[in-house]
C-alpha atoms as a PDB file:
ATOM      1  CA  UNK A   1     -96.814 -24.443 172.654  1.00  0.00           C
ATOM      2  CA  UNK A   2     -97.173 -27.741 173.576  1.00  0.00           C
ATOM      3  CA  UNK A   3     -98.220 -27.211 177.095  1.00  0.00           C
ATOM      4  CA  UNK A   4    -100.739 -25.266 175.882  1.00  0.00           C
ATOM      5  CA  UNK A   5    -102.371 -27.532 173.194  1.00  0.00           C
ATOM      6  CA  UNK A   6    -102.158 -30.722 175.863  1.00  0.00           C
ATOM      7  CA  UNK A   7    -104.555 -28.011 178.283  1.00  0.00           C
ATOM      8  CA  UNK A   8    -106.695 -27.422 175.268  1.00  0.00           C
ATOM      9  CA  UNK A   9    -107.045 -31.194 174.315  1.00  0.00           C
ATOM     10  CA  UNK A  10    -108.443 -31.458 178.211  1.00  0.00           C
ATOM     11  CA  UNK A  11    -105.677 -32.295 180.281  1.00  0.00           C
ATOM     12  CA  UNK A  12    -103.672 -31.170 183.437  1.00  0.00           C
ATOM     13  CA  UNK A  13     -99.959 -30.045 182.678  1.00  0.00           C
ATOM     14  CA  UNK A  14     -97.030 -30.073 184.839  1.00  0.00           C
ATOM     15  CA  UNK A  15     -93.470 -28.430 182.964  1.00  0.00           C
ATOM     16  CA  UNK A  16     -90.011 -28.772 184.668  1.00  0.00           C
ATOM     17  CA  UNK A  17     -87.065 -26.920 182.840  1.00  0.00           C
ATOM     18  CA  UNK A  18     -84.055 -29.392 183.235  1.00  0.00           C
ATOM     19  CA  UNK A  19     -84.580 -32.971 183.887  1.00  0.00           C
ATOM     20  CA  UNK A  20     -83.608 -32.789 187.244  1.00  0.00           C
ATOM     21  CA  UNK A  21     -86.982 -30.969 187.888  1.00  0.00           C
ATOM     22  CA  UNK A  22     -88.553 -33.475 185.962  1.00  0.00           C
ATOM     23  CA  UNK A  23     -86.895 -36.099 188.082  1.00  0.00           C
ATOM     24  CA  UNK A  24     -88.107 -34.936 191.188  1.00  0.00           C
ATOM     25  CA  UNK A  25     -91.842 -33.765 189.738  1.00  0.00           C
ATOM     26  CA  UNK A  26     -92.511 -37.428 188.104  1.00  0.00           C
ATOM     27  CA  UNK A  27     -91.178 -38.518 191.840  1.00  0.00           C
ATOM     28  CA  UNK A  28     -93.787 -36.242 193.804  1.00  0.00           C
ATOM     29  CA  UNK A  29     -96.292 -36.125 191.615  1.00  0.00           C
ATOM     30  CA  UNK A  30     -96.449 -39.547 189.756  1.00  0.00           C
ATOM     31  CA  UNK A  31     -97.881 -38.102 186.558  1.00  0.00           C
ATOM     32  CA  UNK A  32    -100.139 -40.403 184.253  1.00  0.00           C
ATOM     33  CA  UNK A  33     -97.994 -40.128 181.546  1.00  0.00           C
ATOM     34  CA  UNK A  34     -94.649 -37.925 180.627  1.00  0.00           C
ATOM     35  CA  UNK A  35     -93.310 -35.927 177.681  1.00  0.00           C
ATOM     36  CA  UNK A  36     -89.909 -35.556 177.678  1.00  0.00           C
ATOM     37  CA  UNK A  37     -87.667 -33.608 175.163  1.00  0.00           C
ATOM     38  CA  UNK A  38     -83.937 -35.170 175.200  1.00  0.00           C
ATOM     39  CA  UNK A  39     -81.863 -31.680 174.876  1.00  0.00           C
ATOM     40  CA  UNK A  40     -82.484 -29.970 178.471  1.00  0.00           C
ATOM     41  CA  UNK A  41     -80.012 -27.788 179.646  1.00  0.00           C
ATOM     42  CA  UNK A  42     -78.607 -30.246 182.638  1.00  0.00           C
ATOM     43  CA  UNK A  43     -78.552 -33.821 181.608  1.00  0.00           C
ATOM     44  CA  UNK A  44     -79.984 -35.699 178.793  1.00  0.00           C
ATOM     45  CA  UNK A  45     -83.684 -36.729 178.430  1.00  0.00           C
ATOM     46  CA  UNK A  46     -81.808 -39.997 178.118  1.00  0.00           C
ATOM     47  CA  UNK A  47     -80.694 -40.081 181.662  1.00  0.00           C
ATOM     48  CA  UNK A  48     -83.871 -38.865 182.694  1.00  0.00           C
ATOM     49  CA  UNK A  49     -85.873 -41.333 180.759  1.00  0.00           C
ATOM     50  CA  UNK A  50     -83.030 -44.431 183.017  1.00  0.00           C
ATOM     51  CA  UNK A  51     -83.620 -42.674 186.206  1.00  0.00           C
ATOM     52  CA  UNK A  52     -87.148 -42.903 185.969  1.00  0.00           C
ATOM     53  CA  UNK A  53     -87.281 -46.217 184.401  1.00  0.00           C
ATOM     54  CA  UNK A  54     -84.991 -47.145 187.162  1.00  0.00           C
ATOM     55  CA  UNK A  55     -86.920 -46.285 189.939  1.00  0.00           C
ATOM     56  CA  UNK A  56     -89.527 -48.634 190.901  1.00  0.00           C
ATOM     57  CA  UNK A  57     -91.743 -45.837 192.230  1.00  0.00           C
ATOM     58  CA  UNK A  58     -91.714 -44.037 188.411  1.00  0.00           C
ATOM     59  CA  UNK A  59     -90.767 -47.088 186.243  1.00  0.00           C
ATOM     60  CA  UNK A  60     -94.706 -47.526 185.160  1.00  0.00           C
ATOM     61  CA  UNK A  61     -95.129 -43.982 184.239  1.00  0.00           C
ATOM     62  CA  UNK A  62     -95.043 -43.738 180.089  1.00  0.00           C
ATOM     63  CA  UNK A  63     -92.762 -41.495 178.597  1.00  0.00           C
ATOM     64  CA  UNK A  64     -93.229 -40.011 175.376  1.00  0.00           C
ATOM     65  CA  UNK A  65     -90.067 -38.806 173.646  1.00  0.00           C
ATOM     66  CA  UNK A  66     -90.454 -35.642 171.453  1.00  0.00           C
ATOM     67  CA  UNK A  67     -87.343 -34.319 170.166  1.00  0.00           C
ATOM     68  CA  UNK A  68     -85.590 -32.467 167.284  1.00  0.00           C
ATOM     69  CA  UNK A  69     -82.536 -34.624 167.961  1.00  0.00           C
ATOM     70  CA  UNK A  70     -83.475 -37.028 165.249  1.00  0.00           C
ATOM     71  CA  UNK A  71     -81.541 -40.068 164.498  1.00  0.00           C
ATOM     72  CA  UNK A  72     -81.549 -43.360 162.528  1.00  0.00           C
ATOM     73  CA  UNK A  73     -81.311 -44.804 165.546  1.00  0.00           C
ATOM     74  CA  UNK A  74     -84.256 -43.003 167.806  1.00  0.00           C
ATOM     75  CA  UNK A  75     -87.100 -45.531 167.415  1.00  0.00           C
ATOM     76  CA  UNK A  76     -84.817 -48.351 168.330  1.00  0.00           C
ATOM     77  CA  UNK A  77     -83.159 -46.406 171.297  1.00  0.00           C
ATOM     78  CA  UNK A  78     -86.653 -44.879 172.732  1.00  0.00           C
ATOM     79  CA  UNK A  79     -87.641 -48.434 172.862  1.00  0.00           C
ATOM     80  CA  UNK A  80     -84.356 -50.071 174.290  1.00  0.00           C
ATOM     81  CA  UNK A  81     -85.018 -47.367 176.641  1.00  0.00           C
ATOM     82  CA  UNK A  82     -89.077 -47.804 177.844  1.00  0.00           C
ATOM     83  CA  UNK A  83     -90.280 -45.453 175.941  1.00  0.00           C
ATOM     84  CA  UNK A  84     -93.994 -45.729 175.172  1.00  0.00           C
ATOM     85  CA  UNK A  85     -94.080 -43.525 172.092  1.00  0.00           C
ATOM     86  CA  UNK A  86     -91.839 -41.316 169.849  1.00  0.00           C
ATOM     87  CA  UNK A  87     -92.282 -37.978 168.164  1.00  0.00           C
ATOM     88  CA  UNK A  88     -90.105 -35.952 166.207  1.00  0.00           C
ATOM     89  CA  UNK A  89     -89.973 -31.806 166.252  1.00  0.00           C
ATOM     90  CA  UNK A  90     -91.787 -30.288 164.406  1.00  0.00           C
ATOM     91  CA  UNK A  91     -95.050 -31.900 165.745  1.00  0.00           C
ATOM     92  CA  UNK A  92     -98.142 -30.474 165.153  1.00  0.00           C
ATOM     93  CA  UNK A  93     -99.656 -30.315 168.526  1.00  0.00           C
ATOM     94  CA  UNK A  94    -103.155 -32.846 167.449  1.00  0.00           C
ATOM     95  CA  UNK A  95    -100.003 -35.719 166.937  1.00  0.00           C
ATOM     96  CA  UNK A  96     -98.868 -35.248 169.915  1.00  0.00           C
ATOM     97  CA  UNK A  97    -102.366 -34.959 171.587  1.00  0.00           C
ATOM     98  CA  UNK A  98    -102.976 -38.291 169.795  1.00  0.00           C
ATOM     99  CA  UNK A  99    -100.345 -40.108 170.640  1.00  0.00           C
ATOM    100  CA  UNK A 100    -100.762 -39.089 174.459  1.00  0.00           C
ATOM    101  CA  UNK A 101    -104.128 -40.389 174.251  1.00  0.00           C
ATOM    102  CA  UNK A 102    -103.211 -43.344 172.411  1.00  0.00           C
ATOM    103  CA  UNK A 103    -100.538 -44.256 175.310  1.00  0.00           C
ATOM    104  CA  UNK A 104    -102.638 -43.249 178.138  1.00  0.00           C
ATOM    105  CA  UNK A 105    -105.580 -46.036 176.391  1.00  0.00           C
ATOM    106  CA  UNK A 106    -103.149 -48.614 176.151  1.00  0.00           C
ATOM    107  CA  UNK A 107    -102.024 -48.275 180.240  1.00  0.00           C
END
């Protein structure tokens, strides 16, 4: 759904289905921005989100964390972590369009 509605808001979307595929598409492709759910079916969004911050060749790409895993804790740990931006499931896709263009403007 959300693929979809980033297309429809005007922009060009890349998926991966486990974060190792998003690992090696933010490395390849160097995406303008990324939106990354933290429950994928091989590691955590959260080692995603270090690998890529780690990496000096993907450490300048935003991430965007949009997740049902809510805690009391996620705004301070998506920032600890880099994150530009935080969104919790459900989302209706215009917030998430929003915030993507609010990140994007500020980088």
């Amino acid at each position: 759904m959300y693929h979809f509605a980033l297309e429809g808001g005007g922009f060009l979307v890349d998926s991966a289905e486990t974060g190792q595929q998003a690992i090696e598409r933010a490395r390849e492709g160097h995406p303008d921005l990324i939106v990354l759910d933290l429950r994928l079916p091989d590691i955590s969004g959260w080692e995603v989100c270090a690998v890529l911050k780690g990496d000096p060749d993907t450490a300048s790409i935003p991430i965007i964390i949009l997740t049902a895993a809510v805690s009391s804790t996620l705004a301070e740990q998506a920032g600890a972590a880099g994150c530009a931006a935080h969104l919790v499931k459900p989302c209706f896709p215009e917030d998430l369009i929003a915030a993507v263009r609010d990140v994007l403007a500020v980088g």
